[in-house]
C-alpha atoms as a PDB file:
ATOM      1  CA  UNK A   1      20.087 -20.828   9.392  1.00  0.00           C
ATOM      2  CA  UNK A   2      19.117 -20.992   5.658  1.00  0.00           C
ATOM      3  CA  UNK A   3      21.277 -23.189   3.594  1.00  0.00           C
ATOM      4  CA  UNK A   4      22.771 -22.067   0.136  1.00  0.00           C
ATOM      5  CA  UNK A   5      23.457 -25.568  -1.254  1.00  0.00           C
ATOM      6  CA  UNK A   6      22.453 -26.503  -4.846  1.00  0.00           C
ATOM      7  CA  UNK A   7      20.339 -22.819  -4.548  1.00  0.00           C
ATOM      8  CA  UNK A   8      21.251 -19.805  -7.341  1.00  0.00           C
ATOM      9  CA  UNK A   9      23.051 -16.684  -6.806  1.00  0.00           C
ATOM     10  CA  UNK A  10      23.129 -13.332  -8.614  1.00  0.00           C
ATOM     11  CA  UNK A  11      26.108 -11.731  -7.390  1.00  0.00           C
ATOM     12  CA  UNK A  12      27.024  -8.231  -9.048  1.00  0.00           C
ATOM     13  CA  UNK A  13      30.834  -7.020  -9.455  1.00  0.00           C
ATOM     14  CA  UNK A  14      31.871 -10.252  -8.891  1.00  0.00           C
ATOM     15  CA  UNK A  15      35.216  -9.812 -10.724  1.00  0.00           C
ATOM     16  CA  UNK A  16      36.614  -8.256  -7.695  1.00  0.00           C
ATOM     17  CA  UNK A  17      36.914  -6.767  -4.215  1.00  0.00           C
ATOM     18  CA  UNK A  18      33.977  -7.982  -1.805  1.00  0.00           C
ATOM     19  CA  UNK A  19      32.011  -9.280  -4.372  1.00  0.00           C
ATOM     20  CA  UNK A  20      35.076 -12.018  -5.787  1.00  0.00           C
ATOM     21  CA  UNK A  21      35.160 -12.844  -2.056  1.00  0.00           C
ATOM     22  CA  UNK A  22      31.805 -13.177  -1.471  1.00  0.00           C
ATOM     23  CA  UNK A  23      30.966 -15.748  -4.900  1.00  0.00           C
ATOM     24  CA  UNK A  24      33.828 -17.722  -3.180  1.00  0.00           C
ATOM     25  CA  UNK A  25      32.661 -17.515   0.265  1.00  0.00           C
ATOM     26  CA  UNK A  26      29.118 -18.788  -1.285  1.00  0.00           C
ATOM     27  CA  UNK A  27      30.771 -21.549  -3.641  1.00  0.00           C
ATOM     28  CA  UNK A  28      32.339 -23.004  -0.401  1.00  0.00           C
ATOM     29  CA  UNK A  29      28.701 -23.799   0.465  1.00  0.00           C
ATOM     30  CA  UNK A  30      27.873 -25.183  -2.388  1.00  0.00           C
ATOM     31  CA  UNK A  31      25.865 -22.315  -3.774  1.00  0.00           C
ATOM     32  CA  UNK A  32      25.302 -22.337  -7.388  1.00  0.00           C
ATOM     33  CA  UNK A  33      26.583 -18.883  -8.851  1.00  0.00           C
ATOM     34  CA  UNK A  34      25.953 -16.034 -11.744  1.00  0.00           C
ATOM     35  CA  UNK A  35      28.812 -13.873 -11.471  1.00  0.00           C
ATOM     36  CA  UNK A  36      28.349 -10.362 -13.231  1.00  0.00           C
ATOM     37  CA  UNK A  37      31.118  -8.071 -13.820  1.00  0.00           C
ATOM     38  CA  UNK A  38      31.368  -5.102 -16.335  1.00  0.00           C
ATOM     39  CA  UNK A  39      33.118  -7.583 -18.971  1.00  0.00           C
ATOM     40  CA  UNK A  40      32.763 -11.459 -18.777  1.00  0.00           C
ATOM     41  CA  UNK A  41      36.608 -11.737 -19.720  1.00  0.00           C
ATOM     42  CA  UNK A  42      36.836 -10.178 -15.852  1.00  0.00           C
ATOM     43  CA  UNK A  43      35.405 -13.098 -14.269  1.00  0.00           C
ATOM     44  CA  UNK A  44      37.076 -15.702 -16.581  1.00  0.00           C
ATOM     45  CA  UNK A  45      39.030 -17.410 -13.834  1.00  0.00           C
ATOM     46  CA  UNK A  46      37.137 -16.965 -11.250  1.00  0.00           C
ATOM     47  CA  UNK A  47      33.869 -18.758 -13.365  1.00  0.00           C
ATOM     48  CA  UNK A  48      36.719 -21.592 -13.890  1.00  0.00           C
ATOM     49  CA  UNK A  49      37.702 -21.819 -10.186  1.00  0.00           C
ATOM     50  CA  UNK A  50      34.144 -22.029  -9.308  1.00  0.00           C
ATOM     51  CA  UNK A  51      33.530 -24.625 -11.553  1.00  0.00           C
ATOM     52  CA  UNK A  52      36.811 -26.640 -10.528  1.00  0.00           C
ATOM     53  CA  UNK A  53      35.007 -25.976  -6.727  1.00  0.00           C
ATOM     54  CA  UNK A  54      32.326 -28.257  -8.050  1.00  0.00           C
ATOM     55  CA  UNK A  55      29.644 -25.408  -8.512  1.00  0.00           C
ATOM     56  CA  UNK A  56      27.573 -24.610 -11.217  1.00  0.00           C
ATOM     57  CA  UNK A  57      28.521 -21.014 -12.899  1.00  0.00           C
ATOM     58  CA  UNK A  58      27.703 -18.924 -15.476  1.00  0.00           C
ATOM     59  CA  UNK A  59      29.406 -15.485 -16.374  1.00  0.00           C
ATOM     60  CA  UNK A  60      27.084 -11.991 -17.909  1.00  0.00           C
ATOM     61  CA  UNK A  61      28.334  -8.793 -18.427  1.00  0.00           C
ATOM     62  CA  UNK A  62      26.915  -5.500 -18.126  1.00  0.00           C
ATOM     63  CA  UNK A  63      27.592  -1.812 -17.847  1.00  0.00           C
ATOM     64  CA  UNK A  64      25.915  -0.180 -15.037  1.00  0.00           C
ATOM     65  CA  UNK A  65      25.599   3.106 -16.239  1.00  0.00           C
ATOM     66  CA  UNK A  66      23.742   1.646 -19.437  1.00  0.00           C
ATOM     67  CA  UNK A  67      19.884   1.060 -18.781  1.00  0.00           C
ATOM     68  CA  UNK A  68      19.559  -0.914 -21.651  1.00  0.00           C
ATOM     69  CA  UNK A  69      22.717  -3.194 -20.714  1.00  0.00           C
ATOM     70  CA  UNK A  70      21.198  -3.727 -17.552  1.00  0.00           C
ATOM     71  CA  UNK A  71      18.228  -5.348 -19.679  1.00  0.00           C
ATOM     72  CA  UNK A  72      19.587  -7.525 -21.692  1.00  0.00           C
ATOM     73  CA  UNK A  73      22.082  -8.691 -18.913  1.00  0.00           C
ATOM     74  CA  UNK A  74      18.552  -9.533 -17.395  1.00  0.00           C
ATOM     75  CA  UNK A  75      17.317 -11.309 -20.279  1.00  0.00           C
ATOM     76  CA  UNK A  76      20.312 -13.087 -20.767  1.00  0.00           C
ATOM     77  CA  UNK A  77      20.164 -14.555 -16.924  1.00  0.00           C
ATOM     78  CA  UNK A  78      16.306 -15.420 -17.822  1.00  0.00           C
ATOM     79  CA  UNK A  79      17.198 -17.770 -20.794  1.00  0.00           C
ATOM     80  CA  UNK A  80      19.970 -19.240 -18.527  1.00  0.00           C
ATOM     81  CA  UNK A  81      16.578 -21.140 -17.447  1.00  0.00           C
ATOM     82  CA  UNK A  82      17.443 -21.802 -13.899  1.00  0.00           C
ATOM     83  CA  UNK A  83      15.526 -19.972 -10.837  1.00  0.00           C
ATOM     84  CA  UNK A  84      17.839 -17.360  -9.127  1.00  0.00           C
ATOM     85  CA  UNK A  85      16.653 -17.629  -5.200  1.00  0.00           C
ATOM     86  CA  UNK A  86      19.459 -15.174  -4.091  1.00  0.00           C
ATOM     87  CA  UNK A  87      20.796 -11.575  -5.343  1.00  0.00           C
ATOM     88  CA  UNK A  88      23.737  -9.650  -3.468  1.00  0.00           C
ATOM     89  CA  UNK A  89      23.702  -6.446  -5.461  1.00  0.00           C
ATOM     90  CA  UNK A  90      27.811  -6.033  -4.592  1.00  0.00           C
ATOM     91  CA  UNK A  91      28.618  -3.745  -7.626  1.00  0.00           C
ATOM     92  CA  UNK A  92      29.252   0.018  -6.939  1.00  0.00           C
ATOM     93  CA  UNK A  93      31.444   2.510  -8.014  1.00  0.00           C
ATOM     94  CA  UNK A  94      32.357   6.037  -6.105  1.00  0.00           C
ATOM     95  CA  UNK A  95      33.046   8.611  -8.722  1.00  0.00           C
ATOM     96  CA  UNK A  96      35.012  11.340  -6.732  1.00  0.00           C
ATOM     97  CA  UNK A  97      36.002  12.808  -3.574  1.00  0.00           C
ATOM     98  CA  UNK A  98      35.669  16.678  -3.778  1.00  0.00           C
ATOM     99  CA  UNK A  99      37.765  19.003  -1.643  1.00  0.00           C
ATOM    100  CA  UNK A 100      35.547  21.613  -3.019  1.00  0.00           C
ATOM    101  CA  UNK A 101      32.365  20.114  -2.612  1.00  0.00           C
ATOM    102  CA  UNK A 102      30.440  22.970  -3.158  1.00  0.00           C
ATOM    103  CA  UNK A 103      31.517  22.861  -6.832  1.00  0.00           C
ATOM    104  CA  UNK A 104      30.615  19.224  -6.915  1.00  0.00           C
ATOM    105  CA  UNK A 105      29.608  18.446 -10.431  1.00  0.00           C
ATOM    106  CA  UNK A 106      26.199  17.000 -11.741  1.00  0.00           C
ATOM    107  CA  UNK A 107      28.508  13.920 -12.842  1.00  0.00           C
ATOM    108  CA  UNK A 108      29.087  12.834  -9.790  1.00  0.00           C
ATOM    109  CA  UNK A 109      25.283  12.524  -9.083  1.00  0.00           C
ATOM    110  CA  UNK A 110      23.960  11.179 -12.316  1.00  0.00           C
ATOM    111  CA  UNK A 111      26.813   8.586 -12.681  1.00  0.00           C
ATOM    112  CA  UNK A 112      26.148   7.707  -8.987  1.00  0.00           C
ATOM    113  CA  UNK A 113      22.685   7.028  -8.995  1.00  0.00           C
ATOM    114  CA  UNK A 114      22.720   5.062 -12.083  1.00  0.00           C
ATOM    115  CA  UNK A 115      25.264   2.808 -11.021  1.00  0.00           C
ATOM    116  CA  UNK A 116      24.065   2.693  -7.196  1.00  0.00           C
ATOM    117  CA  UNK A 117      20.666   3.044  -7.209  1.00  0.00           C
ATOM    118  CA  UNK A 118      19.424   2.534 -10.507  1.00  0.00           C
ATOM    119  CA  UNK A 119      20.866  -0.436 -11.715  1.00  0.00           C
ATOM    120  CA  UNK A 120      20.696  -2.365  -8.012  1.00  0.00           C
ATOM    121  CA  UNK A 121      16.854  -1.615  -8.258  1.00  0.00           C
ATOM    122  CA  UNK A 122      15.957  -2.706 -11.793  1.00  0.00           C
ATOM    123  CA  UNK A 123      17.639  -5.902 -10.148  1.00  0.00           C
ATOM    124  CA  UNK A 124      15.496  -5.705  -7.702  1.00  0.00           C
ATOM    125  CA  UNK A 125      12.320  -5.394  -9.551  1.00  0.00           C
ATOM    126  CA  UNK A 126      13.107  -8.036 -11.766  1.00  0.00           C
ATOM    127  CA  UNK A 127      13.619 -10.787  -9.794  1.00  0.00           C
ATOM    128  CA  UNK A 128      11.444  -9.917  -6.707  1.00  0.00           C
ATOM    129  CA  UNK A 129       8.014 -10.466  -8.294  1.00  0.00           C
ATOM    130  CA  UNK A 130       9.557 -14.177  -9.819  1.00  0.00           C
ATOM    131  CA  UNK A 131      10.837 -14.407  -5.682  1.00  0.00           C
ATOM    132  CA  UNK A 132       7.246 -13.486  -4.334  1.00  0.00           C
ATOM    133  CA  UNK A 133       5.157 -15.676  -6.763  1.00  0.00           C
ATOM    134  CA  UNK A 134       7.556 -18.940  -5.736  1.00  0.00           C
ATOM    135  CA  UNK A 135       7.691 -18.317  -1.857  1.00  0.00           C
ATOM    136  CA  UNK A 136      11.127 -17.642  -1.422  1.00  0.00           C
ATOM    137  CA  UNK A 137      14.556 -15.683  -1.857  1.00  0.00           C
ATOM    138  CA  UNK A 138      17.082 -13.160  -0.513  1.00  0.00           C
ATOM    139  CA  UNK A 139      18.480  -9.656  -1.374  1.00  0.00           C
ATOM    140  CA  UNK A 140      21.222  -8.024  -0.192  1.00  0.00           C
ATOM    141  CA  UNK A 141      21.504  -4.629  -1.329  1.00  0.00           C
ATOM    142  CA  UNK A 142      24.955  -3.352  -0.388  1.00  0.00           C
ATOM    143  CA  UNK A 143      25.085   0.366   1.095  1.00  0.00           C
ATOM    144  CA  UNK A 144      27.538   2.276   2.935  1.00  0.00           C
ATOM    145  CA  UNK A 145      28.425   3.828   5.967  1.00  0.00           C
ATOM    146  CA  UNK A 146      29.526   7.221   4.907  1.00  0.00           C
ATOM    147  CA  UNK A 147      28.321  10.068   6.526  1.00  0.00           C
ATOM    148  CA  UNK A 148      28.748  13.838   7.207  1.00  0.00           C
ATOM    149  CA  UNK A 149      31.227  13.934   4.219  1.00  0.00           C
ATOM    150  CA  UNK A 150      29.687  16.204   1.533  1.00  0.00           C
ATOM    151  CA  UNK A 151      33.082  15.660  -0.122  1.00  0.00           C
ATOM    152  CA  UNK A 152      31.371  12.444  -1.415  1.00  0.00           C
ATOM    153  CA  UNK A 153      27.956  13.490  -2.086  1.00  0.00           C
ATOM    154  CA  UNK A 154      27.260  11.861  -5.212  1.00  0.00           C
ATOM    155  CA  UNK A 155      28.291   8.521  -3.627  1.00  0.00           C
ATOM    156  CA  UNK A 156      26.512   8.652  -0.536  1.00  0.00           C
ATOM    157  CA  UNK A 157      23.373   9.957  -2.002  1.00  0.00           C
ATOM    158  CA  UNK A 158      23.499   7.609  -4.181  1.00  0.00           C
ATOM    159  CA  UNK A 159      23.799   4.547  -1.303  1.00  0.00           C
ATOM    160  CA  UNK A 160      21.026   6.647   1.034  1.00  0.00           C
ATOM    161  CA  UNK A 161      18.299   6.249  -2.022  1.00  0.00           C
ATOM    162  CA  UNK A 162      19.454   2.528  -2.382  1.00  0.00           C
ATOM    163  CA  UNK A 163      18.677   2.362   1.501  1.00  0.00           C
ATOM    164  CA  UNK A 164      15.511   3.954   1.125  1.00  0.00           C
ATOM    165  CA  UNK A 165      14.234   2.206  -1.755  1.00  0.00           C
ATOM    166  CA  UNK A 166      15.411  -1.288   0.106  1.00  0.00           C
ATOM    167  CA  UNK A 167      13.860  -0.634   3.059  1.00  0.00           C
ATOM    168  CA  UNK A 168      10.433   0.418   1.252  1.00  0.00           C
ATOM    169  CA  UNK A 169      10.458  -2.919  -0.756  1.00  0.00           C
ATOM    170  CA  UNK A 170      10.942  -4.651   2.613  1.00  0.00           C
ATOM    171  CA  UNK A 171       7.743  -3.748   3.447  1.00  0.00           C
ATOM    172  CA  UNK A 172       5.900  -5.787   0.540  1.00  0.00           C
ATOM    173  CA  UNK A 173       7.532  -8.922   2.058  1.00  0.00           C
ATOM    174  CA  UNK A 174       8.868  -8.357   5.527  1.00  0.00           C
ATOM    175  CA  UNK A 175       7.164 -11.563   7.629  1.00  0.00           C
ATOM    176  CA  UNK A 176       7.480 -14.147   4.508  1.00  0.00           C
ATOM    177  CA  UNK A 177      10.391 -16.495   2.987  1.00  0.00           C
ATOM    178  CA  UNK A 178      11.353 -13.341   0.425  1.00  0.00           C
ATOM    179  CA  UNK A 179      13.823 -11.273   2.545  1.00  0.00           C
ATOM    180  CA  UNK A 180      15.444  -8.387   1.032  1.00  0.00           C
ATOM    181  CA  UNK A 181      18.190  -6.560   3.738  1.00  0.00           C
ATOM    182  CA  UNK A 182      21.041  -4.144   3.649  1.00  0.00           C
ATOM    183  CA  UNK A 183      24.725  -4.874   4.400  1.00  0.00           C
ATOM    184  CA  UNK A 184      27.527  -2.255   5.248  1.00  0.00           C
ATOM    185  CA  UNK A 185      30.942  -3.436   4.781  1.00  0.00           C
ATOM    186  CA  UNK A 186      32.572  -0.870   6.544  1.00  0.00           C
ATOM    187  CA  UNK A 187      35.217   0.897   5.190  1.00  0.00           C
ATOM    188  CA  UNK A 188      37.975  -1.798   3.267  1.00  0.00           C
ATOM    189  CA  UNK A 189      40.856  -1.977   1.149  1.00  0.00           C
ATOM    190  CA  UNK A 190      39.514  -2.809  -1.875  1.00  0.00           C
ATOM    191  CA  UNK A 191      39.632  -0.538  -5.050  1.00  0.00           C
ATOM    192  CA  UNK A 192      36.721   1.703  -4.051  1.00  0.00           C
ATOM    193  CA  UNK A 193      38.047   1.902  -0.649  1.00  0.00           C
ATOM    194  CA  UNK A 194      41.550   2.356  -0.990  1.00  0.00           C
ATOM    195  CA  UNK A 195      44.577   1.559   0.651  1.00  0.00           C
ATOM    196  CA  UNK A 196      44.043   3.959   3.653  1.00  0.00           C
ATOM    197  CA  UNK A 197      40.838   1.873   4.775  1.00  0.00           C
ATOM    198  CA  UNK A 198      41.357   0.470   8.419  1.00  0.00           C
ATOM    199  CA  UNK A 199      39.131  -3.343   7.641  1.00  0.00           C
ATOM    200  CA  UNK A 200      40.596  -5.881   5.618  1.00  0.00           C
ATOM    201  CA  UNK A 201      38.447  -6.688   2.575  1.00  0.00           C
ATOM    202  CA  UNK A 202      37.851 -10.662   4.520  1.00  0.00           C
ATOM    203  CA  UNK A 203      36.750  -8.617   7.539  1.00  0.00           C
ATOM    204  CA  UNK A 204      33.483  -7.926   5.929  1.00  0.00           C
ATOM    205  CA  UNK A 205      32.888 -11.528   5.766  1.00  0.00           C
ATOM    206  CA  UNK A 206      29.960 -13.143   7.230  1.00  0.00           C
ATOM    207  CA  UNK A 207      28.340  -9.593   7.806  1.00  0.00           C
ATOM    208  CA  UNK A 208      28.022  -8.873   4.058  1.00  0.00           C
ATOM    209  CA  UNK A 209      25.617 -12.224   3.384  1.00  0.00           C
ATOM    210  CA  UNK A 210      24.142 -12.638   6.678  1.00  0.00           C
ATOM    211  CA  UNK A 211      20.832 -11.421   5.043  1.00  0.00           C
ATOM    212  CA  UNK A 212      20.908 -14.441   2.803  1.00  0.00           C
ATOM    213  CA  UNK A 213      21.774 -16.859   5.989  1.00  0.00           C
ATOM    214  CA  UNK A 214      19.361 -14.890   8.120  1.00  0.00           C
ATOM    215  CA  UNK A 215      16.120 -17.222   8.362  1.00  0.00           C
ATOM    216  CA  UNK A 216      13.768 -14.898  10.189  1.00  0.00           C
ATOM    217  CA  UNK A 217      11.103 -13.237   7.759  1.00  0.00           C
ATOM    218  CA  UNK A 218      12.375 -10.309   8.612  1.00  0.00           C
ATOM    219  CA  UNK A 219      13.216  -7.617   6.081  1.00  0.00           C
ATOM    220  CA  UNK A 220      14.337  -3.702   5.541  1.00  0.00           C
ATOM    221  CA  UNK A 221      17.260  -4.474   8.152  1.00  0.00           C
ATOM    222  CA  UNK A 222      21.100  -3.103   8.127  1.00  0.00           C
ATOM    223  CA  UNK A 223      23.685  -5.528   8.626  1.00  0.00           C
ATOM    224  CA  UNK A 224      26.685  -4.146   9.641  1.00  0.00           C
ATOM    225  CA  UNK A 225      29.033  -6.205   8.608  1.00  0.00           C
ATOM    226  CA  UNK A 226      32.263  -5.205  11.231  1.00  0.00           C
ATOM    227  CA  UNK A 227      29.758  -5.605  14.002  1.00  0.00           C
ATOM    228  CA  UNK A 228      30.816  -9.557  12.997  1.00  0.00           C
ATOM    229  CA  UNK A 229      33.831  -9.913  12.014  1.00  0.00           C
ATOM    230  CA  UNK A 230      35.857 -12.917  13.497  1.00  0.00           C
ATOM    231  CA  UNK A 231      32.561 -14.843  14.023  1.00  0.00           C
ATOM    232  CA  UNK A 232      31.822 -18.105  12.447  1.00  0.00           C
ATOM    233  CA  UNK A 233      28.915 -17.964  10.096  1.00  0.00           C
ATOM    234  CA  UNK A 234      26.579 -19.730  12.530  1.00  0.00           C
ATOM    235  CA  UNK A 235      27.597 -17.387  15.113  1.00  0.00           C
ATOM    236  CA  UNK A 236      27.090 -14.312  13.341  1.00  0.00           C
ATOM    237  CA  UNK A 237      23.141 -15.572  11.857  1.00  0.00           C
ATOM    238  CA  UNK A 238      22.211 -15.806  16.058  1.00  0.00           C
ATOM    239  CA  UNK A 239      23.856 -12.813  16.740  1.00  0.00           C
ATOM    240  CA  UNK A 240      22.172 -10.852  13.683  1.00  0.00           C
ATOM    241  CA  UNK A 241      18.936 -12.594  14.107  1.00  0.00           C
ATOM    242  CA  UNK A 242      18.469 -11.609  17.934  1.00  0.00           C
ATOM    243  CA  UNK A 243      19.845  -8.160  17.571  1.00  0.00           C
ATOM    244  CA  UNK A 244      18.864  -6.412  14.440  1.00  0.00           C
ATOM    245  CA  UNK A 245      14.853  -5.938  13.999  1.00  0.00           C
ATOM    246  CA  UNK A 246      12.973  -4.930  11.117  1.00  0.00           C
ATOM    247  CA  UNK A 247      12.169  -1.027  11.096  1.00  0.00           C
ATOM    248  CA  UNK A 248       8.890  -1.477  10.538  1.00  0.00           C
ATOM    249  CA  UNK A 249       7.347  -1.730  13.878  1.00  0.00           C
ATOM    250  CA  UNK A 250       4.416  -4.298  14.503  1.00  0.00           C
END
């Protein structure tokens, strides 16, 4: 099982939800942290928490549905001059769910993709070549289980071209130290979710970072995160590392 300690970690909508557990889950093994959220007042006290935790933390901001916000947010981690080994692309947002889904608006799919598909991947492209050329890191993309509901097309479009693209950088890498994986929360009470959801937001936990603890070359994978739930850590890294294959055959 890889260990966090002392390492970096990009972790995207951080301010909240699965993401604000996650930074904490990761600061608890003494995983250094870059917590993004849309405004840096958002992750004020959690940055300070960290901190108190005996972490190292710094706080960007950046508007997913901005390109060029995305960029400098980028630029801004680069001058931070430290060598991010770990990315959980957490942030998402789900725009609607349409009763009438055949008059489902172009909205849904423009703001969609560039919050869940573009921004994840210019992420992804930044800091996997810097990964590649110094032997090592970990992305988790997170996606979602939603299917058969075209009353939520924009969103789970959106998440299927996330899993696509993820799966077709895995590729590039699948059999060396860079691993880049999917996790699926399930469905959870946290703002996107809702209050109806069935899984507490903690029941996502370890299956949402398992690709990061994972230590078996292996890339392009799903975790499922509720598959896990109630496991210890170590526990759920065996159980993921027998059981889930790559999809890329031999």
């Amino acid at each position: 099982m890889f260990d966090v300690k002392d390492k970096w970690a990009l972790i995207t909508g951080s301010s909240r939800g699965l993401g604000h557990l996650t930074a904490k889950f990761m600061a608890e093994r003494g995983c250094n942290l870059i917590l993004h959220s849309r405004r840096a007042e958002h992750t004020a006290r959690l940055l300070t928490e960290m901190r108190a935790a005996g972490v190292s933390a710094h706080a960007v901001e950046a508007d997913f549905s901005d390109p060029d916000a995305v960029e400098v947010m980028l630029q801004r981690i680069d001058e931070l001059g430290v060598r991010v080994d770990i990315v959980l692309n957490n942030a998402g947002v789900q725009i609607a769910y349409r009763d009438e889904y055949y008059k489902t608006p172009v909205r849904d799919f423009t703001e969609s993709f560039m919050m869940n598909t573009i921004a994840p991947t210019r992420i992804c492209y930044h800091f996997l070549p810097k990964m590649i050329e110094s032997g090592f890191g970990r992305i988790v993309n997170t996606t979602s289980g939603i299917r058969l509901e075209p009353q939520q097309a924009g969103y789970s479009a959106s998440k299927a071209a996330l899993d696509k693209l993820t799966i077709d950088l895995g590729s590039v890498v699948d059999g060396t130290d860079v691993m880049i994986n999917l996790a699926d929360p399930g469905w959870c009470r946290t703002d996107l979710g809702g209050p109806k959801a069935p899984n507490a937001p903690e029941s996502a936990l370890p299956g949402i970072v398992l690709g990061v603890f994972s230590d078996d070359r292996k890339s392009g994978r799903i975790f499922h995160a509720q598959d896990f739930s109630g496991m210890s850590l170590e526990e759920a890294v065996r159980k993921a590392e027998r059981e889930t294959d790559s999809p890329y055959g031999e």
